[in-house]
N, C-alpha and C. Protein backbone atom coordinates (compact mmCIF):
# COMPACT_ATOMS: atom_id res chain seq x y z
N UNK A 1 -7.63 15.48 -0.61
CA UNK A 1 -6.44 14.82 -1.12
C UNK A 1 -5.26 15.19 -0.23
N UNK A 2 -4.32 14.56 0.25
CA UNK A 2 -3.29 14.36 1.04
C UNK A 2 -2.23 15.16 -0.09
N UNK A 3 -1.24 15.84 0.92
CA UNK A 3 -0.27 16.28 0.44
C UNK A 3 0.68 15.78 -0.19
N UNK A 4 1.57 15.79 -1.34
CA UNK A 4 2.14 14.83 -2.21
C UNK A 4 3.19 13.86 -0.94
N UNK A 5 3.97 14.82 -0.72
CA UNK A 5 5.13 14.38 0.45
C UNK A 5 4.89 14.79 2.30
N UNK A 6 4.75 14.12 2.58
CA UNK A 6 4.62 14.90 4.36
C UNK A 6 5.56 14.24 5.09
N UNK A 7 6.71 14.90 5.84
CA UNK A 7 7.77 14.36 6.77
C UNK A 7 7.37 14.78 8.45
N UNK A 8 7.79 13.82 9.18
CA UNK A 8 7.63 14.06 10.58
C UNK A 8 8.50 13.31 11.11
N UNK A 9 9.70 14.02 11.85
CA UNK A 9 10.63 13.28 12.38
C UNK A 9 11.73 12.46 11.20
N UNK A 10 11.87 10.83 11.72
CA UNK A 10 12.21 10.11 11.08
C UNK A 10 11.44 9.45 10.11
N UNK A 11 10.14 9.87 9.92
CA UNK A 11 9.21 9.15 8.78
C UNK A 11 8.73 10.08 7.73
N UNK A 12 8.51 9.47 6.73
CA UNK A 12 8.31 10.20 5.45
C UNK A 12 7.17 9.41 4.75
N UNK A 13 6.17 10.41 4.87
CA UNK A 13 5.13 9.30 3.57
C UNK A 13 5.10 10.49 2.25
N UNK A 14 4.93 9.11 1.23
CA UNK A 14 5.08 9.87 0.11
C UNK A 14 3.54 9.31 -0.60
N UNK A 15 2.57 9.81 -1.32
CA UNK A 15 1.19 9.87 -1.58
C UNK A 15 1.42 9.48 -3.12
N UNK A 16 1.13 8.87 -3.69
CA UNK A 16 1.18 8.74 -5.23
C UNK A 16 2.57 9.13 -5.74
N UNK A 17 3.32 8.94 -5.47
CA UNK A 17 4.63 9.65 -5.49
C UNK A 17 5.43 8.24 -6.72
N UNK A 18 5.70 8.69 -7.38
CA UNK A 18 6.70 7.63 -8.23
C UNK A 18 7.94 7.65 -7.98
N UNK A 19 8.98 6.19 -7.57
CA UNK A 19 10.18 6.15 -7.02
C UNK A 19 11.15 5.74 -8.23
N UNK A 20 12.09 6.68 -8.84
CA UNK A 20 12.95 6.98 -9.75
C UNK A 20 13.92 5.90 -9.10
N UNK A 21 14.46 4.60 -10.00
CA UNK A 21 14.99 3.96 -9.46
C UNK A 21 16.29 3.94 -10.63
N UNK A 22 17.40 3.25 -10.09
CA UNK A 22 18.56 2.92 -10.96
C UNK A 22 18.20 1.92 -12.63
N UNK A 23 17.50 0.95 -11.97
CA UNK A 23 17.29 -0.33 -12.94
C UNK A 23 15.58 0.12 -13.47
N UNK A 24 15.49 0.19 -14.81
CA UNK A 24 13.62 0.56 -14.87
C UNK A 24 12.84 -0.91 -14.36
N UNK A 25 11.98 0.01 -13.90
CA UNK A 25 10.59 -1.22 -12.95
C UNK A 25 9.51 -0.41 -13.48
N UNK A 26 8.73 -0.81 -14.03
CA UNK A 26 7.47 -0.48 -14.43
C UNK A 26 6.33 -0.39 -13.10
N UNK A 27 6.30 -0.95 -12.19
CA UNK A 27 5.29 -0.40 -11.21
C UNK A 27 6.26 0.15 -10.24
N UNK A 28 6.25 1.81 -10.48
CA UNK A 28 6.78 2.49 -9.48
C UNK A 28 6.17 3.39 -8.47
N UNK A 29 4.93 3.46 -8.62
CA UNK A 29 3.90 4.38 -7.38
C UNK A 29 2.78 3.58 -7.25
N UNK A 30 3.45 2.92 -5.74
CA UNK A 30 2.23 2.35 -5.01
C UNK A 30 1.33 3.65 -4.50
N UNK A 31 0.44 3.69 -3.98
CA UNK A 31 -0.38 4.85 -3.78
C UNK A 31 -0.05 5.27 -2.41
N UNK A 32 0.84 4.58 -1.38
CA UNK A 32 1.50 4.95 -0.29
C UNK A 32 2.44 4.46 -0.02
N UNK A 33 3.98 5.42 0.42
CA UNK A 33 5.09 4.84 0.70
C UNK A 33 5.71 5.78 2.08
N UNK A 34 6.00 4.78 3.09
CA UNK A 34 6.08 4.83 3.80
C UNK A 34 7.29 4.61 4.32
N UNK A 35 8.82 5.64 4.60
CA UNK A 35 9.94 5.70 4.86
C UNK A 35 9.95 6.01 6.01
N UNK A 36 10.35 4.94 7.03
CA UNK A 36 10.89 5.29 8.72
C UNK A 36 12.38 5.06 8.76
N UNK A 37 13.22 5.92 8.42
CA UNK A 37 14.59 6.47 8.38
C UNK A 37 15.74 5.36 9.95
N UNK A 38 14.55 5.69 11.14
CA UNK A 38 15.18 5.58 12.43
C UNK A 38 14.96 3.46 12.41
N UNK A 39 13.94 3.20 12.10
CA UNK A 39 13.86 1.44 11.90
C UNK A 39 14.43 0.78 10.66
N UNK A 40 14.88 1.54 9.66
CA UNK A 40 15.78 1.73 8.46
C UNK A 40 14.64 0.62 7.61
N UNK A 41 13.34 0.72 7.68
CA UNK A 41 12.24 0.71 6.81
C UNK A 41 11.45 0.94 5.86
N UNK A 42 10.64 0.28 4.65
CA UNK A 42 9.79 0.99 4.03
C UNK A 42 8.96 0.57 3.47
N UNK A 43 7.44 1.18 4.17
CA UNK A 43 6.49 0.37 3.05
C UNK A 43 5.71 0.89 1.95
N UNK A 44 5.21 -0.48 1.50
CA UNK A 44 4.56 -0.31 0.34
C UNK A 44 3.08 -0.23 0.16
N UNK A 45 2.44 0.96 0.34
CA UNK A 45 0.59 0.15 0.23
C UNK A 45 0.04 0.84 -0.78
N UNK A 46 -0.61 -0.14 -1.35
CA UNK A 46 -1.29 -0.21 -2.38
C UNK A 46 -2.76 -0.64 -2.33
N UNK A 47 -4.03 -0.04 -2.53
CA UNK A 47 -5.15 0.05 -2.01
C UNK A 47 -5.35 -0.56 -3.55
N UNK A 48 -6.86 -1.64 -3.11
CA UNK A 48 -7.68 -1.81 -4.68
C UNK A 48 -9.15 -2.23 -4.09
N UNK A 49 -9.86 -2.07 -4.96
CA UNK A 49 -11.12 -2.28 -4.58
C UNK A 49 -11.87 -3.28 -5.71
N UNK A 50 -11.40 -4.22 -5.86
CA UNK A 50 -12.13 -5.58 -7.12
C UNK A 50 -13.24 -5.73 -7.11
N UNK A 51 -14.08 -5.70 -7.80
CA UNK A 51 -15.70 -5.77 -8.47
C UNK A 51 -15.33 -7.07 -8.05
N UNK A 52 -16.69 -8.00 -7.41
CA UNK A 52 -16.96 -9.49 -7.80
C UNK A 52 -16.29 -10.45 -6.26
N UNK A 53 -15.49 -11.04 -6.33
CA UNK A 53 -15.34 -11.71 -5.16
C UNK A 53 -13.63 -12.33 -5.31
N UNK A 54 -13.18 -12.14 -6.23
CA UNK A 54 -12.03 -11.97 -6.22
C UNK A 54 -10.45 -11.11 -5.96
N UNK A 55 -10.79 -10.55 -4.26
CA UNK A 55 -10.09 -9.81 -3.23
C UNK A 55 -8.69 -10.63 -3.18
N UNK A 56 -8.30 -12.32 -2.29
CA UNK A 56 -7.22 -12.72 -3.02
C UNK A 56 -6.33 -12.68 -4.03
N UNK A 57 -7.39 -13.45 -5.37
CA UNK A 57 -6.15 -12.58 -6.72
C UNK A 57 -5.49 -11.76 -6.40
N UNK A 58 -6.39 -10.22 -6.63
CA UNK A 58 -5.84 -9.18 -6.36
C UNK A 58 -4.53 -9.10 -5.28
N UNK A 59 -4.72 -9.39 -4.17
CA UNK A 59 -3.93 -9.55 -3.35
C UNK A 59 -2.60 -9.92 -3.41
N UNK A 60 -2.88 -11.01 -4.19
CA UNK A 60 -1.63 -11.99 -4.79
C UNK A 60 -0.97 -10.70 -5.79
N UNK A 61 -1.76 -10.31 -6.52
CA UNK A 61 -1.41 -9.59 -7.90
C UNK A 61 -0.37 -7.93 -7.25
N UNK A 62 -0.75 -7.54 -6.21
CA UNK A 62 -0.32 -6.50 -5.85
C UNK A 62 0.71 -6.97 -5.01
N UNK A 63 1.10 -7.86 -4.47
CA UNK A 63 2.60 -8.43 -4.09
C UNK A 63 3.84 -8.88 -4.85
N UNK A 64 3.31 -9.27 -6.39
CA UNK A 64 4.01 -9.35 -7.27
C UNK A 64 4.82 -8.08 -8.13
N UNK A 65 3.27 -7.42 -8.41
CA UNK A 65 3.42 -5.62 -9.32
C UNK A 65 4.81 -5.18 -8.46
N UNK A 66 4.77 -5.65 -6.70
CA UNK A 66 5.64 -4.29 -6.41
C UNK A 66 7.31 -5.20 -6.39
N UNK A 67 7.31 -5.93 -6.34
CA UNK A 67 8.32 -6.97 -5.62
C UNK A 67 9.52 -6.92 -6.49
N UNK A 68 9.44 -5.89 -7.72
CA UNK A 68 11.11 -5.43 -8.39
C UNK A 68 10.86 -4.08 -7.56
N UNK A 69 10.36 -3.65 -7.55
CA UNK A 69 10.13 -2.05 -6.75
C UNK A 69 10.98 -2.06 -5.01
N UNK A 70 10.66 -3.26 -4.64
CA UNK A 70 11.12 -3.76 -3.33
C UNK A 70 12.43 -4.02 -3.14
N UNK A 71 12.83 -4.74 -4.10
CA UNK A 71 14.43 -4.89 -4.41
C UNK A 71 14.86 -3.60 -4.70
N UNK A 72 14.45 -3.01 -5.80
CA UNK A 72 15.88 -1.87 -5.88
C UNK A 72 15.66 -0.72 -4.68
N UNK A 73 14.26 -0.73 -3.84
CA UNK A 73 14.49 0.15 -2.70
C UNK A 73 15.86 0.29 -1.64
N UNK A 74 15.89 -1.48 -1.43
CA UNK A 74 16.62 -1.77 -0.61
C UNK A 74 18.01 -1.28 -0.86
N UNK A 75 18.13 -1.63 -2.20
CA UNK A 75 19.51 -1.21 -2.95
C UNK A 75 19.39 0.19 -2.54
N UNK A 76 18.94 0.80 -2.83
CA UNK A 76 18.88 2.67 -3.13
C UNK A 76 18.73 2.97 -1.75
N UNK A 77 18.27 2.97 -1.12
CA UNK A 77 17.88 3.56 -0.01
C UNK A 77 18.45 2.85 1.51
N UNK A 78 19.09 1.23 0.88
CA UNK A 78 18.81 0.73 2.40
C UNK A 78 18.09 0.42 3.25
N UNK A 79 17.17 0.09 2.77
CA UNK A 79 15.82 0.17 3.93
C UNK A 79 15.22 -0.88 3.34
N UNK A 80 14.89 -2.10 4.72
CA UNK A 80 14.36 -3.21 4.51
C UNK A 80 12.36 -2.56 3.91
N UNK A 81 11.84 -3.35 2.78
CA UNK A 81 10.99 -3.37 2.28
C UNK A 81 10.78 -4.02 2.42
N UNK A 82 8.59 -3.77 2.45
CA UNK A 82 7.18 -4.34 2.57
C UNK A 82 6.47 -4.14 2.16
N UNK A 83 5.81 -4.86 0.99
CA UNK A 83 4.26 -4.58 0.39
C UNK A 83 3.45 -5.15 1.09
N UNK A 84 2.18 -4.16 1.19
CA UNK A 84 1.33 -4.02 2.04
C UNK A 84 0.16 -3.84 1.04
N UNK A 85 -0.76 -5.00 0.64
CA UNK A 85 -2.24 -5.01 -0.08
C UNK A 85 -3.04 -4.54 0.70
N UNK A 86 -3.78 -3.77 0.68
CA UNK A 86 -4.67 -3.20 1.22
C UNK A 86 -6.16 -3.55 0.43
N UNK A 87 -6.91 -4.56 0.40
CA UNK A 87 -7.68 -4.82 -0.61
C UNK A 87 -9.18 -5.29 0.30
N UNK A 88 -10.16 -4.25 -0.26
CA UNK A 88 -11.33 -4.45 0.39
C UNK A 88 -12.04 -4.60 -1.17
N UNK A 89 -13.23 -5.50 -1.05
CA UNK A 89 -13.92 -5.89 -2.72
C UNK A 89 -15.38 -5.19 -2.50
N UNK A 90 -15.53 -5.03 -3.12
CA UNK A 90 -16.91 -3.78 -3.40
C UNK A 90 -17.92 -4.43 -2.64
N UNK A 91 -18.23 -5.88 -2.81
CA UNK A 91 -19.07 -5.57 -1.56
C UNK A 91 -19.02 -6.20 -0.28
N UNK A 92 -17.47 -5.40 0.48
CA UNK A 92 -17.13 -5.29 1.57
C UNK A 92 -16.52 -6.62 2.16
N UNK A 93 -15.81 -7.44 1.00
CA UNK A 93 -15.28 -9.11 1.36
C UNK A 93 -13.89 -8.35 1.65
N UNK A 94 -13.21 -8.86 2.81
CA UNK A 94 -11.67 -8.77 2.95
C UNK A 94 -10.93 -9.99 2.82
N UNK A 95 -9.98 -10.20 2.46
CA UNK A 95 -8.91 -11.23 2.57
C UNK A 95 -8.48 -11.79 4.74
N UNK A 96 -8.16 -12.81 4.21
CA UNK A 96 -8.12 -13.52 6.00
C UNK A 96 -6.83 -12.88 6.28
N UNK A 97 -5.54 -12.36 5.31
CA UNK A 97 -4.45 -11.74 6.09
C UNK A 97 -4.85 -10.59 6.00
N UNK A 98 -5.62 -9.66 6.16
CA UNK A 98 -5.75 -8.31 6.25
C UNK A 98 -5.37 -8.08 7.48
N UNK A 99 -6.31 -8.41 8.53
CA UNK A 99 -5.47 -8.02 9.74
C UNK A 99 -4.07 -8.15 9.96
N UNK A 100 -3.79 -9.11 9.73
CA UNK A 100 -2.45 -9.31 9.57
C UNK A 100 -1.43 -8.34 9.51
N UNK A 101 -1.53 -7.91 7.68
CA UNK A 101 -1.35 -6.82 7.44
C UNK A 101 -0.92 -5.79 7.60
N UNK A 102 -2.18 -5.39 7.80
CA UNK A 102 -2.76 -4.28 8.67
C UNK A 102 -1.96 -4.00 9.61
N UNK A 103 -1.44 -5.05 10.68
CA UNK A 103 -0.50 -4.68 11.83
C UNK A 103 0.59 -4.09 11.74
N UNK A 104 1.20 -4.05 10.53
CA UNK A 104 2.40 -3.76 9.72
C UNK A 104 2.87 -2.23 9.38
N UNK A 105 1.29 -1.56 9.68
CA UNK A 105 1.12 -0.13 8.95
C UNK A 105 0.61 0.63 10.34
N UNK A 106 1.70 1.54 10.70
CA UNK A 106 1.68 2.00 11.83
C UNK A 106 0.22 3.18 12.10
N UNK A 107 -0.44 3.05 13.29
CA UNK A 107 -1.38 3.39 13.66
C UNK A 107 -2.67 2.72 13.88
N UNK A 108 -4.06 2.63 14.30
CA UNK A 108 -4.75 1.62 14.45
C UNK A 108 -5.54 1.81 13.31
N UNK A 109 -6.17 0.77 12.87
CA UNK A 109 -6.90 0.60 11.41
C UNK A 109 -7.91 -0.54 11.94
N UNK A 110 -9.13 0.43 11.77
CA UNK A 110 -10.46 -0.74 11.53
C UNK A 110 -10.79 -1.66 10.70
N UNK A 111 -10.92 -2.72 9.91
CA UNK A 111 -11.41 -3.42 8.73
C UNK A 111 -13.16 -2.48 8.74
N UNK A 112 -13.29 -2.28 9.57
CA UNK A 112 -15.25 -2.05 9.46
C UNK A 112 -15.32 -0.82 8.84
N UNK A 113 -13.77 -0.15 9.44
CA UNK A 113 -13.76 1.43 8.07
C UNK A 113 -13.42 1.70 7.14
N UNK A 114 -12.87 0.41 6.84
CA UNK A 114 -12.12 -0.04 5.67
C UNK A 114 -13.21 -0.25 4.78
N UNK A 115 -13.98 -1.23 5.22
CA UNK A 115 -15.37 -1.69 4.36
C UNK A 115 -16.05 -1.04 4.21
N UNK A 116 -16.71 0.33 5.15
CA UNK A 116 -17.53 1.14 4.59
C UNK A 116 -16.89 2.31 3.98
N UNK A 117 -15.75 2.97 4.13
CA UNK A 117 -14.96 3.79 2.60
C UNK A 117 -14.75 2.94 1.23
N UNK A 118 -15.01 1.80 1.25
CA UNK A 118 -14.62 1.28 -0.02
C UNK A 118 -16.53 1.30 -0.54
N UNK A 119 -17.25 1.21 0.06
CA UNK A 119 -19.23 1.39 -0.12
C UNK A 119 -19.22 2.53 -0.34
N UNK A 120 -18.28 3.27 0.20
CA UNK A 120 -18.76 4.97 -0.13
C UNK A 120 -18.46 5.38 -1.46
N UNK A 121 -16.95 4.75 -1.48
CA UNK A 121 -16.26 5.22 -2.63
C UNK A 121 -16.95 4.59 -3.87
N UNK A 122 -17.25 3.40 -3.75
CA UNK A 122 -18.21 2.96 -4.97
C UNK A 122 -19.59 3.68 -5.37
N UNK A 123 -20.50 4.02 -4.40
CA UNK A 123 -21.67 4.62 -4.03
C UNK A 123 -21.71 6.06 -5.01
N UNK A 124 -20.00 6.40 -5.00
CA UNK A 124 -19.92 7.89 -5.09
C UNK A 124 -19.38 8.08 -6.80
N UNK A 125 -18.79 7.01 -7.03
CA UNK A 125 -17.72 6.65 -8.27
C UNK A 125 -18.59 5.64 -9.47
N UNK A 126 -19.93 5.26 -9.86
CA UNK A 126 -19.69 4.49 -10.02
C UNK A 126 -21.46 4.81 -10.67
């Protein structure tokens, strides 16, 4: 398990971390948030793993959950906001913007490791 908060430099990720906002928003901890101070940025990712073949929905559904969360960031913090779905389906279907995505979230990211941690995690959970 990742450390709650880890800073380096101008970036800050925060791990399950819930964001105490002015106005109440009911979805306040995406499962990664991602503050780059110096690009006056911040994202939002939120990982799910949907039984069945319905990866879209989901997709759709986790752009909505965060999108009051997104607004009052901007307010509070200043920092242009991005939700970022991260959604692989149990058995290993991705959405066509994943890559996409994906490009958004600094560092390189496989879909093929994407698909087999989400086999593991089921394998292991389930």
């Amino acid at each position: 398990m990742p450390k709650p908060v880890c800073e380096e430099g101008d970036v800050t990720v925060l791990w399950n971390q819930a964001v105490h906002t002015d106005r109440e928003v009911t979805a306040n901890r995406p499962d990664i948030i991602i503050k780059n101070k110096k690009e006056k940025a911040c994202t939002l990712i939120d990982v799910a793993i949907p039984a069945g073949r319905n990866a879209v929905q989901k997709e759709a559904e986790k752009k909505l959950k965060y999108k009051s969360l997104c607004i009052e960031i901007k307010g509070m913090w200043n920092l242009k906001s991005t939700i970022v779905p991260v959604i692989t389906g149990a058995t290993g279907i991705v959405t066509r913007s994943l890559r996409k995505i994906l490009e958004t979230v600094p560092r390189k990211h496989l879909i093929d490791s994407l698909q087999k941690t989400a086999k593991l995690y089921l394998k292991h959970h389930t």
